[in-house]
Protein backbone atom coordinates (compact mmCIF):
# COMPACT_ATOMS: atom_id res chain seq x y z
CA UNK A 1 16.01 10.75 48.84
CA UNK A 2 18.72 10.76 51.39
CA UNK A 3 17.53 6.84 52.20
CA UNK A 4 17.81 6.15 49.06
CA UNK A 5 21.04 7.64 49.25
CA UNK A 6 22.18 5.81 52.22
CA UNK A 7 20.69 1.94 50.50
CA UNK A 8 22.93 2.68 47.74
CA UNK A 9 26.07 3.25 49.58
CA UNK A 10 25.60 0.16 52.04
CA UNK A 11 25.10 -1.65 48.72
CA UNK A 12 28.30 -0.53 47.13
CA UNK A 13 30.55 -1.47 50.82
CA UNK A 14 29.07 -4.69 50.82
CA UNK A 15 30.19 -5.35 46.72
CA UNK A 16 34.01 -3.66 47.73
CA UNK A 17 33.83 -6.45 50.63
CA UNK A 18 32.77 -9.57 48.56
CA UNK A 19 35.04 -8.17 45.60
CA UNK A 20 37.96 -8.28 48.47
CA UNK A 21 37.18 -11.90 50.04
CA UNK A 22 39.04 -13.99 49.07
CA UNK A 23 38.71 -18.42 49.14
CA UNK A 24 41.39 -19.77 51.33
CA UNK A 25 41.71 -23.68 52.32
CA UNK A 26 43.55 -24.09 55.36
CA UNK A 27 45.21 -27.58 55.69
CA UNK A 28 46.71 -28.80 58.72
CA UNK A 29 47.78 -32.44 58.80
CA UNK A 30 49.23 -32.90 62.40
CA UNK A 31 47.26 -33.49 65.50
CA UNK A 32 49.74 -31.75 67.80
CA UNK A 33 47.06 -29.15 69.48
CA UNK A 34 50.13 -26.74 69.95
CA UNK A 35 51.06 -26.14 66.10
CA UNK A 36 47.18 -26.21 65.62
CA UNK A 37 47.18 -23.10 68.45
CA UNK A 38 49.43 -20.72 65.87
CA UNK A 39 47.80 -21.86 62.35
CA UNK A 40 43.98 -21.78 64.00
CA UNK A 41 44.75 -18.08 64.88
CA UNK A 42 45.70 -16.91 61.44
CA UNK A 43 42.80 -18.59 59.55
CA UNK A 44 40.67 -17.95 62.16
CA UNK A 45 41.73 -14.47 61.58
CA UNK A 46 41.56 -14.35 57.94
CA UNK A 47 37.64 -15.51 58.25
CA UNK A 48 37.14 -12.97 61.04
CA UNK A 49 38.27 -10.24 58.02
CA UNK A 50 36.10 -11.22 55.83
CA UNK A 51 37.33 -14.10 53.63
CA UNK A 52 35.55 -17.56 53.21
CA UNK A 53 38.19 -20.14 54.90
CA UNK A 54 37.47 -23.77 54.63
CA UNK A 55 39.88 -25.72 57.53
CA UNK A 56 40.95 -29.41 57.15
CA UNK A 57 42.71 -30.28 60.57
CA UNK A 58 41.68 -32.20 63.88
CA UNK A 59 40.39 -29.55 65.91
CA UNK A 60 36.87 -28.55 64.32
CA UNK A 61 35.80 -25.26 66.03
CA UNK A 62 33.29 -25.44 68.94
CA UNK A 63 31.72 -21.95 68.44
CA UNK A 64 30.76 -21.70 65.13
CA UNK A 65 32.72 -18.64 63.07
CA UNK A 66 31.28 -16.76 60.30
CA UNK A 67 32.62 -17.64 56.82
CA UNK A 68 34.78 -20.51 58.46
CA UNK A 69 34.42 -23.66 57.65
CA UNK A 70 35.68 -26.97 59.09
CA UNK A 71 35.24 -28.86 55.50
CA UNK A 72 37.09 -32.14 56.63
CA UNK A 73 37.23 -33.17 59.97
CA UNK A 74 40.19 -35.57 60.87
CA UNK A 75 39.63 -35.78 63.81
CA UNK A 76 40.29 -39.82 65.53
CA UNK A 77 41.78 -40.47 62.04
CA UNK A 78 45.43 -40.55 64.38
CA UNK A 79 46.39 -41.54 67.38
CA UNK A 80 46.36 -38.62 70.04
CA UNK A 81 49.50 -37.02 71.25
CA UNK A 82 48.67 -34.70 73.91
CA UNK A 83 50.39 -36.45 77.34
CA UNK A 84 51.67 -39.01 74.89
CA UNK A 85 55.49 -38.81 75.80
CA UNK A 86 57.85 -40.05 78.73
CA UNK A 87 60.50 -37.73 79.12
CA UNK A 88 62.98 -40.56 79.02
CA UNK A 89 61.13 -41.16 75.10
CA UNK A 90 61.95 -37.54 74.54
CA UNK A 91 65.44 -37.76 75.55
CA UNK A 92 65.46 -40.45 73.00
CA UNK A 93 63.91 -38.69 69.68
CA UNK A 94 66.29 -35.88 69.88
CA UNK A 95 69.43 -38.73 68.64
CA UNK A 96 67.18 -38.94 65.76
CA UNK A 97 65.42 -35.44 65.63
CA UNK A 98 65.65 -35.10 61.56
CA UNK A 99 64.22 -38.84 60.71
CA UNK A 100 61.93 -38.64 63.65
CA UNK A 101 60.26 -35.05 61.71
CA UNK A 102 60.56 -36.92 58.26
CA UNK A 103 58.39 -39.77 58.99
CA UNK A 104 56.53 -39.20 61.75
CA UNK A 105 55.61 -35.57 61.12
CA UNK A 106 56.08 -36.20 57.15
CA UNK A 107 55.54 -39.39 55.47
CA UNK A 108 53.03 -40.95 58.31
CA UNK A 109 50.61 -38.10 57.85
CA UNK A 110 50.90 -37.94 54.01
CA UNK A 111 49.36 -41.23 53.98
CA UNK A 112 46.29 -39.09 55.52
CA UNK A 113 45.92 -37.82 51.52
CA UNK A 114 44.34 -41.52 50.73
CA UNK A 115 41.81 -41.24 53.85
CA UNK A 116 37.91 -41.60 52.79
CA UNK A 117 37.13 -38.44 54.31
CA UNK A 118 39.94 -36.61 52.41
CA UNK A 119 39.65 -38.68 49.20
CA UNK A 120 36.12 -37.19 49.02
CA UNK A 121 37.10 -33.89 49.29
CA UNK A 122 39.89 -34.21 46.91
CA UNK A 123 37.62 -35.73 44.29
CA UNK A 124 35.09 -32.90 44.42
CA UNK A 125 36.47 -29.60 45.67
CA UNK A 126 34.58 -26.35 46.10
CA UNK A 127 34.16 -24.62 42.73
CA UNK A 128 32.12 -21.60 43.24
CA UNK A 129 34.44 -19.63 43.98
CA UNK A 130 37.51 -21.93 43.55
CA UNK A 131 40.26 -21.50 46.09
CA UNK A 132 42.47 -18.35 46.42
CA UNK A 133 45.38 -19.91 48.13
CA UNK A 134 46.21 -22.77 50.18
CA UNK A 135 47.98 -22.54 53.51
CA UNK A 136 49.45 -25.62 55.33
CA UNK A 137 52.33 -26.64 58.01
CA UNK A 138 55.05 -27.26 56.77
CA UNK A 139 56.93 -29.60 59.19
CA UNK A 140 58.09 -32.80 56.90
CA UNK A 141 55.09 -33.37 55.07
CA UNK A 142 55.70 -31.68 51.95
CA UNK A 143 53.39 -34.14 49.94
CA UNK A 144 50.65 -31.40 51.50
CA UNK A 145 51.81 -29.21 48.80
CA UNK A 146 50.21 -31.09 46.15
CA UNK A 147 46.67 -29.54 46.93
CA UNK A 148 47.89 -26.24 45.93
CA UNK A 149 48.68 -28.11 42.16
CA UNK A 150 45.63 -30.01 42.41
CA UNK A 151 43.42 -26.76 42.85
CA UNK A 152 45.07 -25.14 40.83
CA UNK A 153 46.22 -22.34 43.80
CA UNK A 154 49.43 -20.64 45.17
CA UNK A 155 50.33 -22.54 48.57
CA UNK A 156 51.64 -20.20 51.31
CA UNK A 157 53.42 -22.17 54.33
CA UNK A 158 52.93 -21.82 58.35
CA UNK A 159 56.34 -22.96 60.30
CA UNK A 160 55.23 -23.41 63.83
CA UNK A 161 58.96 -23.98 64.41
CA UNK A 162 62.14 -22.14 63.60
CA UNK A 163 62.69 -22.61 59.87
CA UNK A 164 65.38 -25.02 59.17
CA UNK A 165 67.92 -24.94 56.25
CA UNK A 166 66.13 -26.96 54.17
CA UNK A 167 63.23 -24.50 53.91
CA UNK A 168 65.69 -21.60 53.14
CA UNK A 169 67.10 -23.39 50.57
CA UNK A 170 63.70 -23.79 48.71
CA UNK A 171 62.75 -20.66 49.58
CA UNK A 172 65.80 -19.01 48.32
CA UNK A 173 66.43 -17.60 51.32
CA UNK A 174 70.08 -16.50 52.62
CA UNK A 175 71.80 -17.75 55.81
CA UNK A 176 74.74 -17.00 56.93
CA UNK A 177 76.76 -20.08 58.88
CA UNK A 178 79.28 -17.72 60.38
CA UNK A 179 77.12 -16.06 62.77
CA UNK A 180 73.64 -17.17 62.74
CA UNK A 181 72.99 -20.90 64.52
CA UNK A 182 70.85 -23.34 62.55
CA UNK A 183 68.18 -24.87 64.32
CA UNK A 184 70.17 -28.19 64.31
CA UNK A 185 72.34 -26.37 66.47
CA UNK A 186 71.92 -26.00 69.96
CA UNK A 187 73.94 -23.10 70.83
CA UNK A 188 72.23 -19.56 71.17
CA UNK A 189 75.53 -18.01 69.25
CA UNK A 190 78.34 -18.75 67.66
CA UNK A 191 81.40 -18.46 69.53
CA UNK A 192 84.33 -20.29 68.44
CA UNK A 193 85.90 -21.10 65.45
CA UNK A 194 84.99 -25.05 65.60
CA UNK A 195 81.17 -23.78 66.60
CA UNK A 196 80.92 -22.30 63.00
CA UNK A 197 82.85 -25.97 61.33
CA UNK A 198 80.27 -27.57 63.46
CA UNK A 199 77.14 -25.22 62.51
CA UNK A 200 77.74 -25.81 58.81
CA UNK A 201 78.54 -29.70 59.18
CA UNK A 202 75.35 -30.41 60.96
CA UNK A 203 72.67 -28.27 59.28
CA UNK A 204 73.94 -29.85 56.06
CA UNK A 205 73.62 -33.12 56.90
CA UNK A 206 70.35 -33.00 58.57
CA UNK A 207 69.22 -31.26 55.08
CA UNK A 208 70.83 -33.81 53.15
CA UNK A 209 69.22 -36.76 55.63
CA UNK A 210 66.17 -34.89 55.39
CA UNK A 211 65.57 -34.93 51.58
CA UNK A 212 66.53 -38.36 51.93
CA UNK A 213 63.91 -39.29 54.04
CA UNK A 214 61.02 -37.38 52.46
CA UNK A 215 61.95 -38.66 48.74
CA UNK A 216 59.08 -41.20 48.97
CA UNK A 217 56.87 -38.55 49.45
CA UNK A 218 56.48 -38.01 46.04
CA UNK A 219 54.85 -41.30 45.13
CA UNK A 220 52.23 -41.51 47.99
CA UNK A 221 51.46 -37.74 46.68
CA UNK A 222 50.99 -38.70 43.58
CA UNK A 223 49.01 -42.53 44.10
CA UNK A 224 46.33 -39.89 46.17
CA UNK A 225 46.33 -36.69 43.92
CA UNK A 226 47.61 -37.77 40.64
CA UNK A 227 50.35 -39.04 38.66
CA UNK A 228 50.99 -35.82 36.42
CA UNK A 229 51.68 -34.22 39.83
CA UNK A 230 55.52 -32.86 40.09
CA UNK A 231 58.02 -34.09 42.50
CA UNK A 232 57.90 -32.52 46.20
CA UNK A 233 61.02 -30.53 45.27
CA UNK A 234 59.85 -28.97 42.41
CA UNK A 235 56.47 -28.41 44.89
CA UNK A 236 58.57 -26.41 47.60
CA UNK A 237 60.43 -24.48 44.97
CA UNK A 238 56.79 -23.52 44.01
CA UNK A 239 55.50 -21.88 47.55
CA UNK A 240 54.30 -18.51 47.75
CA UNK A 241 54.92 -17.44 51.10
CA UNK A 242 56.13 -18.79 54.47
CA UNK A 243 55.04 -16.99 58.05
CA UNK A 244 57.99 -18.34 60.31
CA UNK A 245 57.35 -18.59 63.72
CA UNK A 246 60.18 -16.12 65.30
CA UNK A 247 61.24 -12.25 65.73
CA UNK A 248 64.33 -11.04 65.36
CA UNK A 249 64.50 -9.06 68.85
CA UNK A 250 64.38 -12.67 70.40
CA UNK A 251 66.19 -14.93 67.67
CA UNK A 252 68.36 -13.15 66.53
CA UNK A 253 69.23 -10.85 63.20
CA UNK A 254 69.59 -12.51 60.06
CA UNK A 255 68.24 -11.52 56.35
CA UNK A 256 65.23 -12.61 55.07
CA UNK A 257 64.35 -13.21 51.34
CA UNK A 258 60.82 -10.74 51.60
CA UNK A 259 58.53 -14.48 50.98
CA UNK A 260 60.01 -15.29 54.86
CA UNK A 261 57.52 -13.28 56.88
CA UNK A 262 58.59 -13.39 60.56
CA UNK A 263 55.17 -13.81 63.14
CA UNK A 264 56.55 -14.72 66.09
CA UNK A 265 53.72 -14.65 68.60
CA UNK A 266 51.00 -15.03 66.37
CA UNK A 267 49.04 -17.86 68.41
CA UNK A 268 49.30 -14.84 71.56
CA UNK A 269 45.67 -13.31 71.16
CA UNK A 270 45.79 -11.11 74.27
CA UNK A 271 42.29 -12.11 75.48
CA UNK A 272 42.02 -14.01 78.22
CA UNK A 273 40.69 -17.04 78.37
CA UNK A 274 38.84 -17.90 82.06
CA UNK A 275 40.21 -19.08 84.99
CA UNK A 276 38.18 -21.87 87.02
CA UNK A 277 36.92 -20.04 89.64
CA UNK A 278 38.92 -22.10 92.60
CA UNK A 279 42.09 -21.11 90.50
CA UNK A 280 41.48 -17.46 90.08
CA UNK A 281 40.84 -17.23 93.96
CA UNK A 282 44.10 -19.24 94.19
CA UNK A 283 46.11 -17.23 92.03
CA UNK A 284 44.92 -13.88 93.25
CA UNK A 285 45.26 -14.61 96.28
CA UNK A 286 48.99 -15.59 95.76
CA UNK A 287 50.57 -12.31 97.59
CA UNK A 288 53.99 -13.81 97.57
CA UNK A 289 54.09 -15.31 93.90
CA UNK A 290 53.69 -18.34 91.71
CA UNK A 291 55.86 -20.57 90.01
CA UNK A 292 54.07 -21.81 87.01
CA UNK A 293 55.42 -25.61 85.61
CA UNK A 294 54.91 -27.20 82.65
CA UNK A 295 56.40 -29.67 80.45
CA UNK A 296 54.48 -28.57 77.47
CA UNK A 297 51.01 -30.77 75.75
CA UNK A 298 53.49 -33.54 74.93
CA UNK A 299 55.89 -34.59 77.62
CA UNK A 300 54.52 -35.79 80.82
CA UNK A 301 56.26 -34.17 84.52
CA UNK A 302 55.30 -37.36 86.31
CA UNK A 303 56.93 -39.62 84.08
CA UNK A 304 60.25 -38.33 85.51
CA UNK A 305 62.19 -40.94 88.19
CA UNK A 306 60.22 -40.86 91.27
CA UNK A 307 63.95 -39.38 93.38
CA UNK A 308 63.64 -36.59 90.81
CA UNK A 309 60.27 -35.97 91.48
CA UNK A 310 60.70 -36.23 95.47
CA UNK A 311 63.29 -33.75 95.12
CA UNK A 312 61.30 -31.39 93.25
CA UNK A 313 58.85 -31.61 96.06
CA UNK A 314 61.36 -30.79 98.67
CA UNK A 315 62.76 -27.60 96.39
CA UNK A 316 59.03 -26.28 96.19
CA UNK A 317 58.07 -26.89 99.83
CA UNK A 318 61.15 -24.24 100.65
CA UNK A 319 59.68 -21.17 98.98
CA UNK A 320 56.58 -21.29 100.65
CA UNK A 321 54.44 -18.90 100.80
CA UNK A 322 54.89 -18.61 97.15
CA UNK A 323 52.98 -20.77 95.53
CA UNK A 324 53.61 -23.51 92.99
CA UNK A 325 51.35 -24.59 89.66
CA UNK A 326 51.86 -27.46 88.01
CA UNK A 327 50.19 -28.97 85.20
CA UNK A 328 50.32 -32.90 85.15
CA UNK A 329 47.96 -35.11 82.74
CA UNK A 330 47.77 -37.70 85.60
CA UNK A 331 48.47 -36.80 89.28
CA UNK A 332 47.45 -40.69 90.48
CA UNK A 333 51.25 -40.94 89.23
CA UNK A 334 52.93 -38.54 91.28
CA UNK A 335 54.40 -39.98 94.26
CA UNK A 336 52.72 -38.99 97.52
CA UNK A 337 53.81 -35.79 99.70
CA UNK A 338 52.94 -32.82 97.44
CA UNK A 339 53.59 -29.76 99.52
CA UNK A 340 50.54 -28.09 100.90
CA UNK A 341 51.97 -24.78 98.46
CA UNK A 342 51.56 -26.78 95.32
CA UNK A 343 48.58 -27.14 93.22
CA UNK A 344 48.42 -29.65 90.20
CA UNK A 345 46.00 -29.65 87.20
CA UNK A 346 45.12 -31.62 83.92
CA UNK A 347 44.44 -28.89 82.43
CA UNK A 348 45.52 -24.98 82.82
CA UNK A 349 45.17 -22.33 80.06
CA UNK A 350 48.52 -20.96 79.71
CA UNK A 351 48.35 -17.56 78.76
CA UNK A 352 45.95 -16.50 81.36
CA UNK A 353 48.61 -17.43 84.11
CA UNK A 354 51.67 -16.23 82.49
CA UNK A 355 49.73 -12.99 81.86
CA UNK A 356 48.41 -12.92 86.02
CA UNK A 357 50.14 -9.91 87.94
CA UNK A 358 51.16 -12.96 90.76
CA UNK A 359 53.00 -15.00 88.37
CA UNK A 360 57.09 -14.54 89.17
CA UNK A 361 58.41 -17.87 87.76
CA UNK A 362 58.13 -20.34 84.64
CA UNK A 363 59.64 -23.16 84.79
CA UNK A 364 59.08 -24.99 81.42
CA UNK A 365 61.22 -26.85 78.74
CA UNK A 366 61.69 -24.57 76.42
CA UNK A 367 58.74 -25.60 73.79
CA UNK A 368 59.07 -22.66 70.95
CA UNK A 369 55.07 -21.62 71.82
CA UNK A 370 56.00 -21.26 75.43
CA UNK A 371 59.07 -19.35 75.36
CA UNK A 372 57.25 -16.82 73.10
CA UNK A 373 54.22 -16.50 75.30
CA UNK A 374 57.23 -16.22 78.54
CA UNK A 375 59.24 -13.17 76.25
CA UNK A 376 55.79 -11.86 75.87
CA UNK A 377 54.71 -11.61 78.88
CA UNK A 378 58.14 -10.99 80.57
CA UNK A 379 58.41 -13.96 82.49
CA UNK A 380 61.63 -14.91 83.84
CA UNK A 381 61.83 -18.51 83.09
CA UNK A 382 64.01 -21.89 84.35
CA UNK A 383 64.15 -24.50 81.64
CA UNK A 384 64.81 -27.94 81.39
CA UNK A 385 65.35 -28.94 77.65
CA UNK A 386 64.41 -32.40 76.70
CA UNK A 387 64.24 -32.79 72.58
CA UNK A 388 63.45 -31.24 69.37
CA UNK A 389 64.33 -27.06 69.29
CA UNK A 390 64.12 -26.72 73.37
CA UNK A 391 67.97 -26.42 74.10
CA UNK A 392 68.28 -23.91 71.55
CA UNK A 393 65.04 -21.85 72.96
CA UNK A 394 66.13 -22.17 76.27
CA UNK A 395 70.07 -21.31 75.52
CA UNK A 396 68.58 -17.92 73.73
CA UNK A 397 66.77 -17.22 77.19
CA UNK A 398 70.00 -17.71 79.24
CA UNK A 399 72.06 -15.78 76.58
CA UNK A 400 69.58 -13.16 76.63
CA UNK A 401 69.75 -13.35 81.05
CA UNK A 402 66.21 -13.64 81.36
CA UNK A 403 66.29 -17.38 82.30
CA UNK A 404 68.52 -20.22 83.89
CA UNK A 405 69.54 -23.69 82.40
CA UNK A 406 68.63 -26.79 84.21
CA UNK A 407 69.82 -30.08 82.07
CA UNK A 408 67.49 -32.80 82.39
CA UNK A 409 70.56 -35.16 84.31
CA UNK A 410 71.24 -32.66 87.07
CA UNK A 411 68.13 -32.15 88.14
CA UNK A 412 67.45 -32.44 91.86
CA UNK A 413 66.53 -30.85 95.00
CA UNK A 414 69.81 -28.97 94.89
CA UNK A 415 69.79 -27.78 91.34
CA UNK A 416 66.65 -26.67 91.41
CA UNK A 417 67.05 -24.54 95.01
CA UNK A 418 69.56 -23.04 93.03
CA UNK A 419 67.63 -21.75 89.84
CA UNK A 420 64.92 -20.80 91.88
CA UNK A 421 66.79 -18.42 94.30
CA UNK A 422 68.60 -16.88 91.31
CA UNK A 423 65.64 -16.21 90.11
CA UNK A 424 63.32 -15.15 92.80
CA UNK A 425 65.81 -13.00 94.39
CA UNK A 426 68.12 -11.85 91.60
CA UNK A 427 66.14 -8.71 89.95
CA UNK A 428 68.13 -9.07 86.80
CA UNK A 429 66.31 -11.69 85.78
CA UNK A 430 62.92 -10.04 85.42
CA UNK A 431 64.61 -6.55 84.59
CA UNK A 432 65.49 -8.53 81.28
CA UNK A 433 62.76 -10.44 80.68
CA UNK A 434 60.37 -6.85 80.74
CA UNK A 435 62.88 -5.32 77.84
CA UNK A 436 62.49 -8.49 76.17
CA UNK A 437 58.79 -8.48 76.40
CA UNK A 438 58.97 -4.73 75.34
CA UNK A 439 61.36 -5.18 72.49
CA UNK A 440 59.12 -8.64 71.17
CA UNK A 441 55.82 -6.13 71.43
CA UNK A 442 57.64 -3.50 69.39
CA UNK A 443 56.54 -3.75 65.81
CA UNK A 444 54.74 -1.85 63.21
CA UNK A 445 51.52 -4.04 63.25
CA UNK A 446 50.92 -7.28 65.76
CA UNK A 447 51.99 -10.30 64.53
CA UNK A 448 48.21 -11.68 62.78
CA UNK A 449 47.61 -8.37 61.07
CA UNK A 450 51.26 -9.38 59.79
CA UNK A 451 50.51 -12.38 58.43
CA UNK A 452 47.05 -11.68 56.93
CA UNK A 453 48.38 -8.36 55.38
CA UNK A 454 51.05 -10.73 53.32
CA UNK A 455 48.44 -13.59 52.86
CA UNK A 456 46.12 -10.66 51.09
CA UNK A 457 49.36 -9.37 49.29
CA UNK A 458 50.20 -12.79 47.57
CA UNK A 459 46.64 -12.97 46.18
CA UNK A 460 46.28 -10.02 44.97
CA UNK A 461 50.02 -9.65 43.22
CA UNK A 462 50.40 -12.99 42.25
CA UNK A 463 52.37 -16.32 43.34
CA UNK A 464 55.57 -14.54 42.00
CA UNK A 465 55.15 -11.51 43.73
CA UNK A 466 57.64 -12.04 46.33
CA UNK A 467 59.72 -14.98 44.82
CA UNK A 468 63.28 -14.53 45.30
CA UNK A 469 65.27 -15.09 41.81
CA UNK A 470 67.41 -17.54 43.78
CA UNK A 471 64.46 -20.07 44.31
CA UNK A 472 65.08 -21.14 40.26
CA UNK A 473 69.29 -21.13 40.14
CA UNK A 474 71.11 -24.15 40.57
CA UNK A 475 73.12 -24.18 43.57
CA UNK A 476 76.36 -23.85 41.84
CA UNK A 477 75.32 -20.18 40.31
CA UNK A 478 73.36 -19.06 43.33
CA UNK A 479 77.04 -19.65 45.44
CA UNK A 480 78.88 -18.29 42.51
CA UNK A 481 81.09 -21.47 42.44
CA UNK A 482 81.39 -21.25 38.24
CA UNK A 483 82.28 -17.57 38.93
CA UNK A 484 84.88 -18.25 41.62
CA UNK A 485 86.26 -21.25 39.32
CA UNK A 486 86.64 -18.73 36.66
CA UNK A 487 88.64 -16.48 38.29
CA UNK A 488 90.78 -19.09 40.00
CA UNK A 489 91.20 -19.98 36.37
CA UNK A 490 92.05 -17.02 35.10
CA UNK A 491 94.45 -16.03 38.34
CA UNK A 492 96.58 -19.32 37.70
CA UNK A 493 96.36 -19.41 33.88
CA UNK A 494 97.78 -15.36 34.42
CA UNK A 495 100.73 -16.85 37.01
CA UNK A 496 101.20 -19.15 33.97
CA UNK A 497 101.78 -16.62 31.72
CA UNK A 498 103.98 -14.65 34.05
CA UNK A 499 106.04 -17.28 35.11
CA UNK A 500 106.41 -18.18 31.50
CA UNK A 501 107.30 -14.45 30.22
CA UNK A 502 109.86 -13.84 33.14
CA UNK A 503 111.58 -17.50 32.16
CA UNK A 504 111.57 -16.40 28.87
CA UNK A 505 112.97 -12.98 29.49
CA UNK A 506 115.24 -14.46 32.32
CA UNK A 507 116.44 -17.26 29.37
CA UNK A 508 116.78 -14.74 26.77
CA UNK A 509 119.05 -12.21 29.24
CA UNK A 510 121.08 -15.44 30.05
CA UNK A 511 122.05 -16.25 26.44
CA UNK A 512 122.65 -12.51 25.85
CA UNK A 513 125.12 -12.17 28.69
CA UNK A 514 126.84 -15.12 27.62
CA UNK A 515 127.01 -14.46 23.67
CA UNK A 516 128.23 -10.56 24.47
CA UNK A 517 132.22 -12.10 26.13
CA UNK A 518 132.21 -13.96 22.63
CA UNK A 519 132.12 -11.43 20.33
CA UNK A 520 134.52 -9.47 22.11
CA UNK A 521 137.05 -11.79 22.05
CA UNK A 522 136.91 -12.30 17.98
């Protein structure tokens, strides 16, 4: 009886588990490995709890996950862009940051939608069960959204960047321009009157240029999905929930409509991926330290002038015996006389030597993945800023005194002997990079239990559920401007009156005074 007993119960968990999977399809355009790094955690962690996630992105999975799915592989349907970028190149995209995001990060990969590969999908989607949700990037391809219509599914959003104003303003989320920096901004606060004119000025235009460059978007949505599709405005104005990649203990404090989840960190899984066994030995044998350098998966060190380079060498050769790791895509470019302290590699995995009990030093510039992993870790860092959100990243870290700022057109032997001696000798430094590390780890629940908590709460409550009434108000009521106009209105019009009813009065005393004299005299 009692096995009986025990059959029965096993039977019901298994029903309260497949009643509580849900279908999610996981869409990720963009073959930069680095976003893929924060949005393959979270739907590799929504399989891992239980729901069926089908994945459309370049990077199938190697080692195959239960209920995940890699349904369409892009993979080689784009050019690669890991060590695709000069740093000169990089210097130049940031002049045109918000096209450069519109087109090639929006309207080049919407064109993906009319693939074969995708087309077939699209044309016969899973039906049994259909899809729960539908989480993409969003990072200028809002045409993505369409899937969500097509399926007939609430779309939840992944920012592997700061979000930008243009996503609060669908999202009907508040920001303040008087204190908070946009991310077209550079600064890490606001300090001057002419820093808040300038805030305002240039996170309007760049949401004004960027709705101007994504208004095609529409019609190569709608030539691949349909023609009864609505417009990509109407689409973002429709989205369910965003997981923005930031924390307040590092960004700063803002509001937050409750759809704008913050998960800064979530690509950090604290597991370790191996070492080669020549760099373990190297690294734990580093007594004295290690500088760590990187330039991120997109920009190339060794692309820098060959005097910078030299110089660099000559910095690194001075701090020996602490040691120096650099990762370069292609060391046949580096100019001959590495010192015998430095090490380069193609390839290093990150978080296993930010996370090594040797590492002192990370130099880096600024990438938003990197500068979380650094604050996570508590790694005092020196960054050199070349395009896109780095300034900004790297300006928090110096206003936050856990990390120096090297600009790309002083560096040199000299500069750099500089940062690194603040750094290595200057206990300040990693004093405030371990409270930062301990006030980024200090939250409720990590950052994926975060996001797939809210991911479950959208299904089961509804697209709606955490919509923020501003999403649907023109922007003229959501800033109050007919109120305002109203009581300007009625403030003059009441001046009016006044000024009217003393004239008057004063006019009426006048004739008064003057008729009294009269009738006196007759």
């Amino acid at each position: 009886m009692k096995r009986l007993e025990i059959v029965f119960l096993l039977l019901m968990a298994v029903l309260v588990c497949v009643n509580d999977a849900y279908r999610i399809l996981c869409v990720f355009p963009y073959n930069g490995k680095s976003h893929f790094r924060m949005s393959g955690v979270l739907c590799k962690g929504l399989a891992k709890k239980g729901h069926k996630v089908d994945m459309i992105s370049h990077f199938p999975t190697k080692i195959p996950i239960a209920n995940y799915s890699d349904i369409v592989d892009l993979n080689g349907t784009r050019k690669d862009v890991v060590n695709r970028f000069s740093v000169q190149y990089g210097r130049t995209l940031h002049a045109f940051i918000t096209y450069y995001i519109a087109t090639r990060f929006g309207g080049d990969l919407c064109h993906l939608l009319g693939h074969e590969r995708m087309q077939n999908f699209i044309k016969n989607p899973p039906k049994d069960p259909p899809y729960d949700l539908v989480i993409t990037e969003y990072f200028g391809a809002s045409c993505y959204l369409g899937l969500g219509a097509v399926l007939n599914a609430p779309v939840a959003i992944v920012l592997t960047s700061l979000e930008t104003s243009y996503v609060d303003s669908f999202m009907g989320n508040p920001f303040n321009f008087a204190f908070f920096p946009g991310t077209s901004l550079d600064n890490a606060v606001l300090n001057t009157f002419f820093d808040r004119v300038w805030n305002l000025v240039v996170n309007y235009k760049d949401a004004l240029l960027f709705y101007r460059y994504t208004s095609d978007q529409t019609n190569v949505m709608r030539k691949h999905l349909g023609w009864d599709l609505p417009d990509v405005r109407q689409l973002e104005r429709n989205v369910t929930l965003a997981l923005v990649s930031s924390h307040y203990s590092f960004h700063g404090i803002r509001s937050f409509a409750p759809a704008m989840i913050e998960v800064g960190g979530l690509h950090i899984q604290d597991k370790e991926i191996p070492l080669s066994r020549g760099l373990k030995n190297w690294l734990d044998e580093a007594d004295h330290g290690l500088v760590y350098f990187t330039m991120g998966s997109l920009l190339n060190i060794e692309s820098l002038p060959r005097d910078t380079l030299l110089g660099l060498y000559a910095s690194f050769g001075k701090i020996s015996p602490i040691r120096v790791l650099m990762r370069i895509a292609n060391a046949t470019k580096l100019p001959p006389g590495l010192p015998d302290n430095v090490v380069v590699s193609s390839w290093i995995p990150q978080i296993s030597v930010l996370k090594h009990k040797n590492t002192r030093v990370f130099i880096t510039h600024g990438g938003l993945m990197g500068t979380e992993e650094a604050v996570y870790y508590g790694i005092p860092t020196i960054g050199i800023p070349v395009c896109f959100d780095q300034m900004r990243n790297v300006n928090i870290m110096v206003h936050k005194k856990m990390g120096v700022l090297l600009r790309l057109e002083d560096l040199s032997e000299r500069s750099m002997d500089t940062a690194l001696h603040a750094i290595l000798h200057d206990p300040k430094y990693r004093e405030a990079a371990r409270k930062m590390s301990q006030l980024f780890r200090d939250r409720p629940m990590n950052s994926l239990d975060t996001a797939i908590y809210w991911t479950e709460y959208v299904i089961r409550n509804g697209p709606d559920s955490l919509k923020s009434p501003a999403v649907d108000m023109p922007w003229w009521k959501l800033h109050l401007i007919d109120v305002f106009v109203f009581l300007i209105a009625s403030f003059v019009l009441a001046l009016y009156f006044l000024f009217v009813a003393v004239k008057f009065t004063l006019k009426n005393l006048y004739t008064l005074k003057n008729k009294r004299p009269k009738e006196k005299s007759n």
